[in-house]
N, C-alpha and C. Protein backbone atom coordinates (compact mmCIF):
# COMPACT_ATOMS: atom_id res chain seq x y z
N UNK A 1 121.70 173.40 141.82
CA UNK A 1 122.79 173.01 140.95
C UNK A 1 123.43 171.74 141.50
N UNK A 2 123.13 170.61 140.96
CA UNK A 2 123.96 169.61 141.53
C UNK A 2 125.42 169.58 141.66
N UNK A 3 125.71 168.98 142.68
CA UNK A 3 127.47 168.99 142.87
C UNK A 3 128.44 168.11 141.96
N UNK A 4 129.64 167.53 142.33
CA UNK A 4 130.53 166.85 141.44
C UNK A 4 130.15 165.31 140.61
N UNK A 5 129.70 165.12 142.23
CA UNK A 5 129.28 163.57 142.06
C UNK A 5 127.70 163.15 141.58
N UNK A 6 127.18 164.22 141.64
CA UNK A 6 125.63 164.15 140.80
C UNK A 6 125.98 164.45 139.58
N UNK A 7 126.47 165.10 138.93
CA UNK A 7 127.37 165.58 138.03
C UNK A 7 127.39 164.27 137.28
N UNK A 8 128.65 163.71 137.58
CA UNK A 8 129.18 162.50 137.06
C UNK A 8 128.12 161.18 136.88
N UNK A 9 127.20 161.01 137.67
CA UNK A 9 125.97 159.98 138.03
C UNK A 9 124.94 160.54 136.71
N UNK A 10 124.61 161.62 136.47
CA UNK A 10 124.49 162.52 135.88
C UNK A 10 124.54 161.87 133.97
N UNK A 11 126.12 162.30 133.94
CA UNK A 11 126.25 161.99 132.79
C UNK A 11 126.36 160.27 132.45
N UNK A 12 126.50 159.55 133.17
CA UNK A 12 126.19 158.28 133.00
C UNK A 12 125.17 158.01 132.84
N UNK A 13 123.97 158.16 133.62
CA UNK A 13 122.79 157.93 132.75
C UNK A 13 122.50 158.08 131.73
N UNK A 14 123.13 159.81 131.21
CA UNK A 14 122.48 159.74 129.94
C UNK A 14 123.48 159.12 129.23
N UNK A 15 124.88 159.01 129.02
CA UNK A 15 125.33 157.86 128.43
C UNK A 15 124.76 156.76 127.59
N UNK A 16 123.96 155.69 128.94
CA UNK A 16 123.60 154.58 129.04
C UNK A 16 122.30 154.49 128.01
N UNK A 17 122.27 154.81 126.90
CA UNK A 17 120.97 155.59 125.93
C UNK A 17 119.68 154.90 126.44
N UNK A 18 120.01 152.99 126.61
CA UNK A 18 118.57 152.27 126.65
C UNK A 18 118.10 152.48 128.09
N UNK A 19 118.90 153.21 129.11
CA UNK A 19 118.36 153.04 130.25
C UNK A 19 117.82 154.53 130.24
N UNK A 20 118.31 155.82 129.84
CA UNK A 20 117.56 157.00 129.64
C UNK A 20 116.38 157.05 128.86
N UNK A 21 116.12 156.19 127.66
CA UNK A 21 115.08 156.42 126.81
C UNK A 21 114.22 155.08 127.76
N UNK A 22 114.19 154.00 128.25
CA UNK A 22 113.30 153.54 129.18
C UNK A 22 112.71 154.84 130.24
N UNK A 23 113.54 155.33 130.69
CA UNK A 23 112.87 156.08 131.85
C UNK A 23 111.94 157.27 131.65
N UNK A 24 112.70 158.00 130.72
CA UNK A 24 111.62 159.05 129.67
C UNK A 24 110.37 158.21 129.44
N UNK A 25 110.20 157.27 128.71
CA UNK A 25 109.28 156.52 128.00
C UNK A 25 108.27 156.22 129.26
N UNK A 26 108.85 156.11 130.68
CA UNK A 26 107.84 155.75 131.72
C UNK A 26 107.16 156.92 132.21
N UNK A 27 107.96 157.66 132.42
CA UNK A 27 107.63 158.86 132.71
C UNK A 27 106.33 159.50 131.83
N UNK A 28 106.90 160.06 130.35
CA UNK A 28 106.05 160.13 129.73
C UNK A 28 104.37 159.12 129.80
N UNK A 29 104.32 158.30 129.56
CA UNK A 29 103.23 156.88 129.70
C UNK A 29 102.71 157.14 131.10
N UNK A 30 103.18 157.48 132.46
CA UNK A 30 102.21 157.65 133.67
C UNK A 30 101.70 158.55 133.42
N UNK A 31 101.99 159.99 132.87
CA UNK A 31 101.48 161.13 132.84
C UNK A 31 100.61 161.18 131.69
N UNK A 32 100.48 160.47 130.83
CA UNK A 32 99.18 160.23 130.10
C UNK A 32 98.35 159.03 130.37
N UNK A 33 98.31 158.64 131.61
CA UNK A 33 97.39 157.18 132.09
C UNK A 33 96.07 157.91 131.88
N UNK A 34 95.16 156.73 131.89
CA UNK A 34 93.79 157.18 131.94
C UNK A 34 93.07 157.30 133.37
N UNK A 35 93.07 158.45 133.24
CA UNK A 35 91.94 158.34 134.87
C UNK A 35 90.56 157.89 134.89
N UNK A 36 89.99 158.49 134.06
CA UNK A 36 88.59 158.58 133.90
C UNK A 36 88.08 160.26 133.77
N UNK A 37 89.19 160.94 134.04
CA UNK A 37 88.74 162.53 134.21
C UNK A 37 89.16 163.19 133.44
N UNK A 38 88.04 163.56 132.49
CA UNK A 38 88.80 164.37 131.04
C UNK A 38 88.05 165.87 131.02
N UNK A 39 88.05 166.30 131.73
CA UNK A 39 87.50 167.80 132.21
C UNK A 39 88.76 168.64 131.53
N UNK A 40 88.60 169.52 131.08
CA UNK A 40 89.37 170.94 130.90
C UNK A 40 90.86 171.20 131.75
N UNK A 41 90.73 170.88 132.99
CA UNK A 41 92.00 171.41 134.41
C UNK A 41 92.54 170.21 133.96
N UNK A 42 91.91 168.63 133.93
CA UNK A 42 92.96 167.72 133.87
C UNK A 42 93.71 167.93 133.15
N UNK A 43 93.20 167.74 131.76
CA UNK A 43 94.00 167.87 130.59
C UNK A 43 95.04 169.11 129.89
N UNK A 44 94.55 170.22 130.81
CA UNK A 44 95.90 170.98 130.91
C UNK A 44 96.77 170.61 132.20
N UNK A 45 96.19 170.16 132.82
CA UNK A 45 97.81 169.77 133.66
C UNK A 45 98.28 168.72 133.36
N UNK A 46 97.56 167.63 132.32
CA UNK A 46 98.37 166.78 131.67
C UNK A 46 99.57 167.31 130.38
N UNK A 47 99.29 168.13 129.54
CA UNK A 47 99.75 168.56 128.98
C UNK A 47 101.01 169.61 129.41
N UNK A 48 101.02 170.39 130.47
CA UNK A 48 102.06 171.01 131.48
C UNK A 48 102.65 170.30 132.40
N UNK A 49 102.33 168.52 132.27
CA UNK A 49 103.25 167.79 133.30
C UNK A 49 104.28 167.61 131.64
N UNK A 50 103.81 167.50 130.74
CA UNK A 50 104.55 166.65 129.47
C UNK A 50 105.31 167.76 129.26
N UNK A 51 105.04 169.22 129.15
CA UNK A 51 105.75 170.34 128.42
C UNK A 51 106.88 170.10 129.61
N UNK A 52 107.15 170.04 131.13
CA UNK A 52 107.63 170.36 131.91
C UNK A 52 108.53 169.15 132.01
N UNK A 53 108.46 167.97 131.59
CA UNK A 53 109.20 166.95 131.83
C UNK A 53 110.42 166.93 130.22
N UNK A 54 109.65 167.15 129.28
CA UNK A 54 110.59 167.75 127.82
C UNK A 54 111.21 168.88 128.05
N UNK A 55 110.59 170.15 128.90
CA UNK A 55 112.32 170.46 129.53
C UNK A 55 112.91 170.26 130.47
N UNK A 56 112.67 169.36 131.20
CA UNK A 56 113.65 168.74 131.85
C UNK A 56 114.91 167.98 131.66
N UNK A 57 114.11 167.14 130.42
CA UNK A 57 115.15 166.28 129.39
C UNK A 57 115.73 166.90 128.87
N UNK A 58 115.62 168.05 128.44
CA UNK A 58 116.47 169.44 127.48
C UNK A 58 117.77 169.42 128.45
N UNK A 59 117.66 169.88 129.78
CA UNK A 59 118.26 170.02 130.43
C UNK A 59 119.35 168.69 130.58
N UNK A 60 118.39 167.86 130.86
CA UNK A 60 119.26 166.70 130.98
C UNK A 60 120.37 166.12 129.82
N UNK A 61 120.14 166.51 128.67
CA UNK A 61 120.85 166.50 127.74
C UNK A 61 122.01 167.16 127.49
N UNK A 62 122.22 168.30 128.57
CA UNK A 62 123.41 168.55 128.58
C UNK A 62 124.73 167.90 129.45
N UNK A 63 124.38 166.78 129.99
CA UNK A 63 125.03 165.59 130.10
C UNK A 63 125.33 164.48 129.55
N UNK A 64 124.74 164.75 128.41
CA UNK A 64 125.41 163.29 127.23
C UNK A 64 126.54 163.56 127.08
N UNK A 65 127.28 162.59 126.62
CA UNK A 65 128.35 162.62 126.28
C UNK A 65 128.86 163.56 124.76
N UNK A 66 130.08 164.49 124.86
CA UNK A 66 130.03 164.98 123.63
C UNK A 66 129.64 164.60 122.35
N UNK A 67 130.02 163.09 122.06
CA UNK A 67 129.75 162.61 120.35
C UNK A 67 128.75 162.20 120.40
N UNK A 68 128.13 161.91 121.32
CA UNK A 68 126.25 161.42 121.12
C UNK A 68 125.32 163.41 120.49
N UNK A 69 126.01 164.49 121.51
CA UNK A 69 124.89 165.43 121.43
C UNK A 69 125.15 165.14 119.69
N UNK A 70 126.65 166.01 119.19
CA UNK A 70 127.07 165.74 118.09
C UNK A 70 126.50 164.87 116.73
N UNK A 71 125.99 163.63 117.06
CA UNK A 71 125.78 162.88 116.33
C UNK A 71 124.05 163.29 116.15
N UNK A 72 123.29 163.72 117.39
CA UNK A 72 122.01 163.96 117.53
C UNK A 72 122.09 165.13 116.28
N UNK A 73 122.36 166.07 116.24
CA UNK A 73 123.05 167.13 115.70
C UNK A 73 122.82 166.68 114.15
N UNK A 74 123.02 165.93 113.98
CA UNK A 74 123.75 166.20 112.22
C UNK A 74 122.29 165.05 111.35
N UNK A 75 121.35 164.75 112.39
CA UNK A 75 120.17 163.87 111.82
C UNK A 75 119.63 165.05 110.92
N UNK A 76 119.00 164.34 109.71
CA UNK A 76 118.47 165.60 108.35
C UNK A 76 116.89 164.93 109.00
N UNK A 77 116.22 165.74 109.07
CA UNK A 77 114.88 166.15 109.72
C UNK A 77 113.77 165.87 108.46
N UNK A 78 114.29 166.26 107.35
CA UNK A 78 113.61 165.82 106.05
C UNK A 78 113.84 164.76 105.46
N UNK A 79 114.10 163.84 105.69
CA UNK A 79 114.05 162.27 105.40
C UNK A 79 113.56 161.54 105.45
């Protein structure tokens, strides 16, 4: 459980939207690089590095700022 000041460091990042969605976006992109090894084991542990890093971000999302989750919130999905 991070403490006060991770906390606070915390919600500034996600704040900062272009510097959180850069870092996701890298993250995501190393973990689908090409190796050359497309065997069965890779590609499920490629796929369980991606499931495992989307909840991470889940998590991490509970440091946005209130009117950002809010605003995430009210997007119509059928549009």
């Amino acid at each position: 459980m991070p403490n006060d000041t991770q906390i606070e460091k915390l919600k500034r990042f996600m704040a900062d939207k272009v510097m959180s969605e850069a870092v996701r976006d890298v993250l995501e992109k190393t973990l689908v690089q090409e190796t050359g090894l497309r065997d069965v084991h890779i590609l499920a542990a490629e796929r369980l590095a991606i499931d495992f890093i989307a909840n991470a971000w889940l998590e991490l999302e509970k440091y946005k700022p209130e009117k950002e989750r809010e605003a995430s919130n009210l997007r119509q999905v059928g549009l």
